[in-house]
PDB file of N, CA and C in Angstrom:
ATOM      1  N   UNK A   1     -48.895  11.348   0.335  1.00  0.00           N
ATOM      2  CA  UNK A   1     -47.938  11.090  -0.716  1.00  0.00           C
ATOM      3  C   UNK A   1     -48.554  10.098  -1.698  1.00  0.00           C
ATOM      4  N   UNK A   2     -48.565  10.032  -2.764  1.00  0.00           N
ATOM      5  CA  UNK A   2     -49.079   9.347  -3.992  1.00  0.00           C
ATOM      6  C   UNK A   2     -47.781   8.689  -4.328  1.00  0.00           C
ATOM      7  N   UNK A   3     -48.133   7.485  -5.351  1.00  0.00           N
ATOM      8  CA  UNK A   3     -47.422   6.341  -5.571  1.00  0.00           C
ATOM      9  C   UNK A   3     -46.320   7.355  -6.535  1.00  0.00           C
ATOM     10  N   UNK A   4     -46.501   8.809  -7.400  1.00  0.00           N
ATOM     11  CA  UNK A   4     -46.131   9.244  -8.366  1.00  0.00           C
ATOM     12  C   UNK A   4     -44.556   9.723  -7.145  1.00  0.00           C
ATOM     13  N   UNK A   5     -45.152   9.858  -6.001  1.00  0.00           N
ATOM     14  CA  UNK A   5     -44.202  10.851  -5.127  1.00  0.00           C
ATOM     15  C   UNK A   5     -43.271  10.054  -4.718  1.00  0.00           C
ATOM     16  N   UNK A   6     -43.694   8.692  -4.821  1.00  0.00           N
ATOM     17  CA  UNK A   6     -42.918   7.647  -3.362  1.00  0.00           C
ATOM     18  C   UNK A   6     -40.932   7.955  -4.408  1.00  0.00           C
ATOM     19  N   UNK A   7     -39.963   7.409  -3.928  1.00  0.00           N
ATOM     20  CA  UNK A   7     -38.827   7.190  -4.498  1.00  0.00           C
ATOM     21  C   UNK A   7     -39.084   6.115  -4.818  1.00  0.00           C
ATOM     22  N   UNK A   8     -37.624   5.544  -5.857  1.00  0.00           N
ATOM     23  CA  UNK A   8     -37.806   4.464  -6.392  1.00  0.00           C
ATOM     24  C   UNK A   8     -37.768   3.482  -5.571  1.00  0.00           C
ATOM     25  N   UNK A   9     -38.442   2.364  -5.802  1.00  0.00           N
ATOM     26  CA  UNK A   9     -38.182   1.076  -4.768  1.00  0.00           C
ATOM     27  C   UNK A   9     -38.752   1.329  -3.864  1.00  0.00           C
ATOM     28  N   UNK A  10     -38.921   1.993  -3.307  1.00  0.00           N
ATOM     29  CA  UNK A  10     -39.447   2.905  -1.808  1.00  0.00           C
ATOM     30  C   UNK A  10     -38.473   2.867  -1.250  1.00  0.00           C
ATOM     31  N   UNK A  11     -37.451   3.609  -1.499  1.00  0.00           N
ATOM     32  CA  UNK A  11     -36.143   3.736  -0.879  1.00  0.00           C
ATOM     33  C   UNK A  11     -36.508   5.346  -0.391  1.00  0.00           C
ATOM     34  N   UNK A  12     -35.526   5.445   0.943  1.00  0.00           N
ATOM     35  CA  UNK A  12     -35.603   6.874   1.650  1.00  0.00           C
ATOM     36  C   UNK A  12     -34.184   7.371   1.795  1.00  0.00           C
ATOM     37  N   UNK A  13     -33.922   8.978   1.850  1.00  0.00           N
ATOM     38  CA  UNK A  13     -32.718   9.304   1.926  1.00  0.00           C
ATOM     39  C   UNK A  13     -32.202   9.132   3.436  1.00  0.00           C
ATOM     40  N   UNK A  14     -30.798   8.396   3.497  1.00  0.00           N
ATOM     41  CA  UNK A  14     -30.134   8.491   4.918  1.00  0.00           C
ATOM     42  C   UNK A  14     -30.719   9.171   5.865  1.00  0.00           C
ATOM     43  N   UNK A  15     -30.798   9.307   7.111  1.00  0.00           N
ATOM     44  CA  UNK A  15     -31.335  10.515   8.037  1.00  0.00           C
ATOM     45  C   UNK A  15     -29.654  10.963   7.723  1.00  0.00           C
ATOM     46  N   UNK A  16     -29.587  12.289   8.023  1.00  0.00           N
ATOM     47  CA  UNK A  16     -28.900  13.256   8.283  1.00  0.00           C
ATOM     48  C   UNK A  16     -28.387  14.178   9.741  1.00  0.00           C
ATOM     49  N   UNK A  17     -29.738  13.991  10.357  1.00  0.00           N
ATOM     50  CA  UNK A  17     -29.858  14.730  11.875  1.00  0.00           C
ATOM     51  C   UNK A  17     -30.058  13.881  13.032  1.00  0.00           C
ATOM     52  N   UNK A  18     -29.772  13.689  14.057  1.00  0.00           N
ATOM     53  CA  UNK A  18     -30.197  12.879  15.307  1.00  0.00           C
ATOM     54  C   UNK A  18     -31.626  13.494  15.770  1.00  0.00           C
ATOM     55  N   UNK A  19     -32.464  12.418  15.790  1.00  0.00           N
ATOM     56  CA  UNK A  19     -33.329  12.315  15.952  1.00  0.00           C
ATOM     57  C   UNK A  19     -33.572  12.388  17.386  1.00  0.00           C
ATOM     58  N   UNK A  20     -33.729  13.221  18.248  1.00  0.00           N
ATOM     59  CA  UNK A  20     -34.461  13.713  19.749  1.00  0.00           C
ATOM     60  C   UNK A  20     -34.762  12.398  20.388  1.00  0.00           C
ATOM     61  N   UNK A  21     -36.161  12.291  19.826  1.00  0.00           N
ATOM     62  CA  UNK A  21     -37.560  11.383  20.149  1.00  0.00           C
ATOM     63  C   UNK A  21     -36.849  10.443  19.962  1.00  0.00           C
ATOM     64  N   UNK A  22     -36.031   9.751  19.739  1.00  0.00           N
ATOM     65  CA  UNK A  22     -35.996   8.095  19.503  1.00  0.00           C
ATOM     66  C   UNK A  22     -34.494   7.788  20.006  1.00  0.00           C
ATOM     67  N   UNK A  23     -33.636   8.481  21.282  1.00  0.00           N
ATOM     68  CA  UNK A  23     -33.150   8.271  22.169  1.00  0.00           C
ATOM     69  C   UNK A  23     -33.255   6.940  22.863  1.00  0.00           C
ATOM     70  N   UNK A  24     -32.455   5.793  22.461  1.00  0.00           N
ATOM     71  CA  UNK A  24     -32.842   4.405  22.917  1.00  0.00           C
ATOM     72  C   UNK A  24     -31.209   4.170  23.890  1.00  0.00           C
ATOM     73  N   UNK A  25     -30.694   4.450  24.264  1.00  0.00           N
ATOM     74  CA  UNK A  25     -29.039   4.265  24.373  1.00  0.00           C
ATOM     75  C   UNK A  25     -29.076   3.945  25.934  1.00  0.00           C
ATOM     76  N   UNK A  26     -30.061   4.253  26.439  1.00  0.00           N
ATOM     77  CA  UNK A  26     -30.558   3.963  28.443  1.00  0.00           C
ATOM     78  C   UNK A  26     -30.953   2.485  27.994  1.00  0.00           C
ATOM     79  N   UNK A  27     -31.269   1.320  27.159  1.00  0.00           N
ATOM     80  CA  UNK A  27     -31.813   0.277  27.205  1.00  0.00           C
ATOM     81  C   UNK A  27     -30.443  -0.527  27.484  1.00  0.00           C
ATOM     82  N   UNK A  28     -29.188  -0.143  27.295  1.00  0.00           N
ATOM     83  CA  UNK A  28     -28.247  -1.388  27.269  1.00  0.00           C
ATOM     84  C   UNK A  28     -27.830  -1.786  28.514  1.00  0.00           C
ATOM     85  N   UNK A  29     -27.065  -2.615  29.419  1.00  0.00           N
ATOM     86  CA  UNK A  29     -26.705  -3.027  30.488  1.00  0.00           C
ATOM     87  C   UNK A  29     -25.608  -2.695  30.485  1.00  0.00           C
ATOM     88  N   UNK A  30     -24.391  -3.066  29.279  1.00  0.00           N
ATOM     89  CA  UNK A  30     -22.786  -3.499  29.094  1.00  0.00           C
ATOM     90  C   UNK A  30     -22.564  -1.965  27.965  1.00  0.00           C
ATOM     91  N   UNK A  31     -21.854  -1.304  28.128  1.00  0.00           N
ATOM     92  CA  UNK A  31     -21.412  -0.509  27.134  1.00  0.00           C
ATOM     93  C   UNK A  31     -20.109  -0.827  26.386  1.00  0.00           C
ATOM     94  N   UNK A  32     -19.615  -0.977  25.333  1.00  0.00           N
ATOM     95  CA  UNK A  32     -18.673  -1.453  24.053  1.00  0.00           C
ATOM     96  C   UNK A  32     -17.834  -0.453  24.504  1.00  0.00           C
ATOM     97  N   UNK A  33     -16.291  -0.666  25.012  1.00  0.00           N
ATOM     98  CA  UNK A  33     -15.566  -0.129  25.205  1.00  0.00           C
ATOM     99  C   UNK A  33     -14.242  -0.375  24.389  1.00  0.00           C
ATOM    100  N   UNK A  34     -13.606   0.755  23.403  1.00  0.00           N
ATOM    101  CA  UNK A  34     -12.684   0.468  21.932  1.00  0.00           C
ATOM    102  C   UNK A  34     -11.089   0.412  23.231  1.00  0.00           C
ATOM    103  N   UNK A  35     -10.495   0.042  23.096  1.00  0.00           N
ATOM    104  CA  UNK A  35      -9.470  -0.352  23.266  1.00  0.00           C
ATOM    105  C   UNK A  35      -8.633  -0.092  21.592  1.00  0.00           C
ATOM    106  N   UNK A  36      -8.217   1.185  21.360  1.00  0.00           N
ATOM    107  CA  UNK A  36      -7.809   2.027  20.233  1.00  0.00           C
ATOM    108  C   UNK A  36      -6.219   1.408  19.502  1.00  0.00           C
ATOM    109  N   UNK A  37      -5.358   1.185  21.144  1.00  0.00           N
ATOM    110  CA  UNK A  37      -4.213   0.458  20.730  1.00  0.00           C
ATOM    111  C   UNK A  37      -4.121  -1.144  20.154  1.00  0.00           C
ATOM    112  N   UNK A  38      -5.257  -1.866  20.332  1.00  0.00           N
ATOM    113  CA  UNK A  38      -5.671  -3.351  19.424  1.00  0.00           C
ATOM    114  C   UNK A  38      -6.101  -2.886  17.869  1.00  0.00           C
ATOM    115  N   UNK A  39      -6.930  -1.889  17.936  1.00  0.00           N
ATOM    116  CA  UNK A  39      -7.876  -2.106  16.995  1.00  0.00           C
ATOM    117  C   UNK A  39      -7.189  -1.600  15.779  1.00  0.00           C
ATOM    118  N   UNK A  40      -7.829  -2.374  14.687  1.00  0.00           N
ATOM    119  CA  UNK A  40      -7.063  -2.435  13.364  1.00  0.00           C
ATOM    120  C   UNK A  40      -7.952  -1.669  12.518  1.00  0.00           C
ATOM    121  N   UNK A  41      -8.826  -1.117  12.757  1.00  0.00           N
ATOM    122  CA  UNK A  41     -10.173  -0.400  12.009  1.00  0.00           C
ATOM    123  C   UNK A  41     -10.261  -1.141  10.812  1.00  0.00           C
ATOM    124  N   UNK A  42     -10.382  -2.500  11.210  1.00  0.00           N
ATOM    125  CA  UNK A  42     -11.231  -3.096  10.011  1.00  0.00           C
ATOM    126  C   UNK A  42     -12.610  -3.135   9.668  1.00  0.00           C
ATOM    127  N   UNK A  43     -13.097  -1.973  10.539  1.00  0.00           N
ATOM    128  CA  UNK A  43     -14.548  -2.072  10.332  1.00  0.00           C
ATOM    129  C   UNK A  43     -16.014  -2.776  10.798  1.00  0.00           C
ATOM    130  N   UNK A  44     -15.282  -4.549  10.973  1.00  0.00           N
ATOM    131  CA  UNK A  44     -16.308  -5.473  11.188  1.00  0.00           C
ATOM    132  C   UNK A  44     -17.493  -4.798  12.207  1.00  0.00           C
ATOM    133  N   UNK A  45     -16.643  -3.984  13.331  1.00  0.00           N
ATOM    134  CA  UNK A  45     -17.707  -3.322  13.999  1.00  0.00           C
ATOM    135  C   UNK A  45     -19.147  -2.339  13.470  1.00  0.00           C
ATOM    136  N   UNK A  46     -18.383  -1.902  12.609  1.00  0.00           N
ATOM    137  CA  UNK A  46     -19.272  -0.616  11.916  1.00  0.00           C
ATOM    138  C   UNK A  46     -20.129  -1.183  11.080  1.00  0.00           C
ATOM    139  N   UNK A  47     -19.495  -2.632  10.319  1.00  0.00           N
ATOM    140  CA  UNK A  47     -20.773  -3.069   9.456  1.00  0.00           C
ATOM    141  C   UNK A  47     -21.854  -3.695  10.485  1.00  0.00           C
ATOM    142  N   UNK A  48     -21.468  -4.722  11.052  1.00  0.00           N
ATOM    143  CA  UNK A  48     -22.460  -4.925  12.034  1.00  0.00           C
ATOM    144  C   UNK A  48     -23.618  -4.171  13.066  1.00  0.00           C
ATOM    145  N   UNK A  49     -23.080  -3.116  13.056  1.00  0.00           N
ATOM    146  CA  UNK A  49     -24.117  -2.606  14.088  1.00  0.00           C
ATOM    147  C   UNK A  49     -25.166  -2.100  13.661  1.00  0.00           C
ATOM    148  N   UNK A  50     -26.258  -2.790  14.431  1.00  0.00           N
ATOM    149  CA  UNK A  50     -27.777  -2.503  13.576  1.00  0.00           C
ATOM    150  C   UNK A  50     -28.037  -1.200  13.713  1.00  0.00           C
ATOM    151  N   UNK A  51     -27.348  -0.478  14.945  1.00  0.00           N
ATOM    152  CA  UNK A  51     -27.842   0.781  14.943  1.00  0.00           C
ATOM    153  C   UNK A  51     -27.389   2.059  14.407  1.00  0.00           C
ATOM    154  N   UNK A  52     -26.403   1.599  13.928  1.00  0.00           N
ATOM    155  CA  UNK A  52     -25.512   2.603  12.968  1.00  0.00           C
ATOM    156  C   UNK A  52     -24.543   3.302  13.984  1.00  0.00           C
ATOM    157  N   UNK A  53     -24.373   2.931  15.315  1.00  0.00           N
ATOM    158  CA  UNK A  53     -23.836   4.136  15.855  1.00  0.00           C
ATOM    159  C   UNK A  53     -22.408   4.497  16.123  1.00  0.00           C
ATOM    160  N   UNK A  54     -21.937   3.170  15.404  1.00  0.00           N
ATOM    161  CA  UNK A  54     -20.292   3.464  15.336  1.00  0.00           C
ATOM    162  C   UNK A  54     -19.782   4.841  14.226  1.00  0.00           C
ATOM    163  N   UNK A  55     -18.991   5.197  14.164  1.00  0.00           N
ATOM    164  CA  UNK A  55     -18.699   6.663  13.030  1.00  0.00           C
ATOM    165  C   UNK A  55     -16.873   6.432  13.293  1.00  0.00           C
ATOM    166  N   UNK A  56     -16.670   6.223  11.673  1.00  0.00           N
ATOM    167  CA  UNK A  56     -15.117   6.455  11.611  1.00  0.00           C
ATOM    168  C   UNK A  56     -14.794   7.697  11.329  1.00  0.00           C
ATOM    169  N   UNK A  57     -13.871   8.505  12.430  1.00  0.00           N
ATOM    170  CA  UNK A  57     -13.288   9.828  12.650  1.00  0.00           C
ATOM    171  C   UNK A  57     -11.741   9.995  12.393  1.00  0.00           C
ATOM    172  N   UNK A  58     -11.100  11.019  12.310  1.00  0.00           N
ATOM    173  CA  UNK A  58      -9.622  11.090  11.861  1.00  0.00           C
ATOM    174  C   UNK A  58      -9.229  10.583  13.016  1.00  0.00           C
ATOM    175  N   UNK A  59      -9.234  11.282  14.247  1.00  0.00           N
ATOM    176  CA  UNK A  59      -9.315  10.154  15.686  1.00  0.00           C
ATOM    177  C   UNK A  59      -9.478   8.889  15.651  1.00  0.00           C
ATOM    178  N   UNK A  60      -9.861   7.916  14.529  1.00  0.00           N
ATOM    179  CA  UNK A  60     -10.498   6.472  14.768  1.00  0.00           C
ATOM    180  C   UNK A  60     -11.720   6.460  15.151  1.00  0.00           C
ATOM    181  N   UNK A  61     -12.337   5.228  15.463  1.00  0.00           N
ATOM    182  CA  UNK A  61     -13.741   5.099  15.699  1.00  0.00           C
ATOM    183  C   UNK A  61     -13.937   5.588  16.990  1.00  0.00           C
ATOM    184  N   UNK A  62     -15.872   6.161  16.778  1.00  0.00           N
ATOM    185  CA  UNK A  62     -16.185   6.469  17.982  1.00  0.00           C
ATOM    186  C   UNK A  62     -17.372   6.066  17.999  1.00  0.00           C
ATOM    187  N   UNK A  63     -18.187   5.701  19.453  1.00  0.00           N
ATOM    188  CA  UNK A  63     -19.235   4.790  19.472  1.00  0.00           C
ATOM    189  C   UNK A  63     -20.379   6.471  19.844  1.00  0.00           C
ATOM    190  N   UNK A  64     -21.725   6.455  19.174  1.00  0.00           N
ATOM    191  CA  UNK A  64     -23.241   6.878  19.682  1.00  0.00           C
ATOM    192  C   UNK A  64     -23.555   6.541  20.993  1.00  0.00           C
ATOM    193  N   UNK A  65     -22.976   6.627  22.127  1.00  0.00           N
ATOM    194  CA  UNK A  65     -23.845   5.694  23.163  1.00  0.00           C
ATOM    195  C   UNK A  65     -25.263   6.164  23.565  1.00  0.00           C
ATOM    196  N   UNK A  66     -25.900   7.211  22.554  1.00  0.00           N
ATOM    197  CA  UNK A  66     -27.324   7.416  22.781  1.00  0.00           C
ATOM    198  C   UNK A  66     -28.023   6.719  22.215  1.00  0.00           C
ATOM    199  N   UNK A  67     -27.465   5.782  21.204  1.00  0.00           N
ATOM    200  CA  UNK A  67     -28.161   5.056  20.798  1.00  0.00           C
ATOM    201  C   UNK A  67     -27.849   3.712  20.449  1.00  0.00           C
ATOM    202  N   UNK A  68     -26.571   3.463  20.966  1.00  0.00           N
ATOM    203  CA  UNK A  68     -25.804   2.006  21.414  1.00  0.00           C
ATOM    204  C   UNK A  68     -26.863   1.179  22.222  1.00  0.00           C
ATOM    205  N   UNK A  69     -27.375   0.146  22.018  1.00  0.00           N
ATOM    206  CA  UNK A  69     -28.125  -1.127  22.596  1.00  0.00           C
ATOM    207  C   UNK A  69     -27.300  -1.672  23.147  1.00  0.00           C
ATOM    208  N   UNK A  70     -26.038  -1.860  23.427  1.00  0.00           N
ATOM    209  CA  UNK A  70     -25.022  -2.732  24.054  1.00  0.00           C
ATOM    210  C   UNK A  70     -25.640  -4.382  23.799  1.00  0.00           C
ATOM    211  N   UNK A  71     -26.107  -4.521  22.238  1.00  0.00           N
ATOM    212  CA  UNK A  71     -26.330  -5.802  22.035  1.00  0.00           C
ATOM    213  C   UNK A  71     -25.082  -6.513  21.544  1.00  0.00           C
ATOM    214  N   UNK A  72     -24.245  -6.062  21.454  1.00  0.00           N
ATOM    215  CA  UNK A  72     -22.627  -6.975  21.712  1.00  0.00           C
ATOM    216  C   UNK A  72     -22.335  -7.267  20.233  1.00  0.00           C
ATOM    217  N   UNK A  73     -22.808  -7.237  19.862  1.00  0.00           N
ATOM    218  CA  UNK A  73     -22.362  -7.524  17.830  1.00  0.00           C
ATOM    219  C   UNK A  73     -20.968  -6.927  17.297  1.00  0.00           C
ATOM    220  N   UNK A  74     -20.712  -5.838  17.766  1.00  0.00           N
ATOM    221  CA  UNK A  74     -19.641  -5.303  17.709  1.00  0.00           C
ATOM    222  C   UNK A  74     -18.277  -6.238  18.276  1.00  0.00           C
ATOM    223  N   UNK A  75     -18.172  -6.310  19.641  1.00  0.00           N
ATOM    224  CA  UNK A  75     -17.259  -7.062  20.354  1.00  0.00           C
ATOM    225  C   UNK A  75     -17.272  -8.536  19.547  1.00  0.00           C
ATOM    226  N   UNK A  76     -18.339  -9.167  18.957  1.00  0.00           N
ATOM    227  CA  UNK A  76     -17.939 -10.372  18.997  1.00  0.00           C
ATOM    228  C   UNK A  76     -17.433 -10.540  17.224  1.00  0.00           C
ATOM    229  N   UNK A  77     -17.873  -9.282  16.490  1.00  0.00           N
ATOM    230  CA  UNK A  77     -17.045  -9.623  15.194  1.00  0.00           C
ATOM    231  C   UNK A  77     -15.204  -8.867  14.916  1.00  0.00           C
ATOM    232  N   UNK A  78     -15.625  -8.705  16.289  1.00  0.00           N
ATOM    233  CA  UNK A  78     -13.610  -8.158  16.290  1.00  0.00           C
ATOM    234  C   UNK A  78     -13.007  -9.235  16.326  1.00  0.00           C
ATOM    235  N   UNK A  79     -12.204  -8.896  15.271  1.00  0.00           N
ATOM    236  CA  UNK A  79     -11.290  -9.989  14.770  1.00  0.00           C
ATOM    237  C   UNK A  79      -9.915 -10.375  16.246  1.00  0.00           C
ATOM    238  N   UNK A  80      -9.676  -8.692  16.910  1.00  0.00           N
ATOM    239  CA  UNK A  80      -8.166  -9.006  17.524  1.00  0.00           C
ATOM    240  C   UNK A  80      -8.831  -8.543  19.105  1.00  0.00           C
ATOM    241  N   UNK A  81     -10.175  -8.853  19.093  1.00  0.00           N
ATOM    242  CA  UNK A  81     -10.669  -8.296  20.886  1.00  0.00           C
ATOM    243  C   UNK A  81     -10.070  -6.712  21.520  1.00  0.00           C
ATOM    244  N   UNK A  82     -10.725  -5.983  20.373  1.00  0.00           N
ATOM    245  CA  UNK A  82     -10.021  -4.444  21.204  1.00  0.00           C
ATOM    246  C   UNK A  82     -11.997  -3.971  21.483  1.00  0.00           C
ATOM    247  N   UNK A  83     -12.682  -4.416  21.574  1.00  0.00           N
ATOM    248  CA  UNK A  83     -13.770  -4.144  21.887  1.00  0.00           C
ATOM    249  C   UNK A  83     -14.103  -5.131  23.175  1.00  0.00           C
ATOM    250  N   UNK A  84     -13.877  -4.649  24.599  1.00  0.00           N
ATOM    251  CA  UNK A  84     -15.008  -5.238  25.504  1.00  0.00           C
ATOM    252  C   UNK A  84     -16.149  -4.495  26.143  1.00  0.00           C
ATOM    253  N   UNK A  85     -16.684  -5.134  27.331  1.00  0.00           N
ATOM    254  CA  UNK A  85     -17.504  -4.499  28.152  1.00  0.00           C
ATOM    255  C   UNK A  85     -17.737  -4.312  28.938  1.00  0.00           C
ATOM    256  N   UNK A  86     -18.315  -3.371  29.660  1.00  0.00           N
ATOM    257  CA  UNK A  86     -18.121  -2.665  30.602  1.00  0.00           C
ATOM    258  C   UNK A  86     -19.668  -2.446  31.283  1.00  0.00           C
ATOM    259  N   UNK A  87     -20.098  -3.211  32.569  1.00  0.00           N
ATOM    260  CA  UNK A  87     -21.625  -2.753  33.017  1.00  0.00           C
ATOM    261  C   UNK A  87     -21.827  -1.362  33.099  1.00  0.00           C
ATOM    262  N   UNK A  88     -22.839  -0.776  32.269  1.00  0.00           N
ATOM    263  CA  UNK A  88     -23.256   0.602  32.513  1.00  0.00           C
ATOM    264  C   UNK A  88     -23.258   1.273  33.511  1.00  0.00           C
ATOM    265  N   UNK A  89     -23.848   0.428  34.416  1.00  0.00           N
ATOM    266  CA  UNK A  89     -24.116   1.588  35.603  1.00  0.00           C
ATOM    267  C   UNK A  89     -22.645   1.403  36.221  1.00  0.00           C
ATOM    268  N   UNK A  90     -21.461   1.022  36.059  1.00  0.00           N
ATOM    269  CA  UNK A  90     -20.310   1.347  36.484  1.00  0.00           C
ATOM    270  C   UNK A  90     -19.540   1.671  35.516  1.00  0.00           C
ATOM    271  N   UNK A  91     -20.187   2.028  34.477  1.00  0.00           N
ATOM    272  CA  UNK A  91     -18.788   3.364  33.978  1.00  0.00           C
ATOM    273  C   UNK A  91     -18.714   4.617  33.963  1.00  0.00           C
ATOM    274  N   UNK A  92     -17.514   5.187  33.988  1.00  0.00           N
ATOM    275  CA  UNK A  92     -17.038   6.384  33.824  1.00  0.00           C
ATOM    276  C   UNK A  92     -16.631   6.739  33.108  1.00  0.00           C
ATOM    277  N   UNK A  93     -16.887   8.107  32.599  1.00  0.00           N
ATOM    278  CA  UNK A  93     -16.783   8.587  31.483  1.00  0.00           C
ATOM    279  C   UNK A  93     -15.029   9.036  31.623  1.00  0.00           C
TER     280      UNK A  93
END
């Protein structure tokens, strides 16, 4: 690619598709569990998460856990605690 090709800024378009190969969601310990009847969908969760994997649905939010880190960012910018956690290897789906 030549400098003529790059986008502006070197900005790239959104991904669009889930990416296979880069399956990280086995690294977390605690999985973010929504507690739907607290939550006010103010969002704070969705901006925070580095990994993008929250998604607001007509259902309300739903978490990626293929690619959830269970690095807790979520739970701790909820304003009314409808996000806790739950050790991985003891939950059920």
């Amino acid at each position: 690619m030549t400098h003529t090709e790059m986008p502006f800024a070197g900005t790239v378009d959104c991904p669009t598709t889930v990416n296979r190969g880069m399956v990280t969601g086995c690294w977390k310990m605690k999985r973010p569990v929504q507690n739907r009847d607290l939550c006010t969908e103010c969002l704070n969760c969705w901006i925070v998460c580095p990994d993008a994997c929250i998604t607001q649905t007509d259902d309300g939010l739903t978490w990626n856990y293929e690619f959830c880190k269970g690095c807790g960012l979520c739970g701790q910018e909820c304003p009314v605690g409808a996000i806790t956690y739950v050790p991985e290897l003891e939950f059920k789906d």
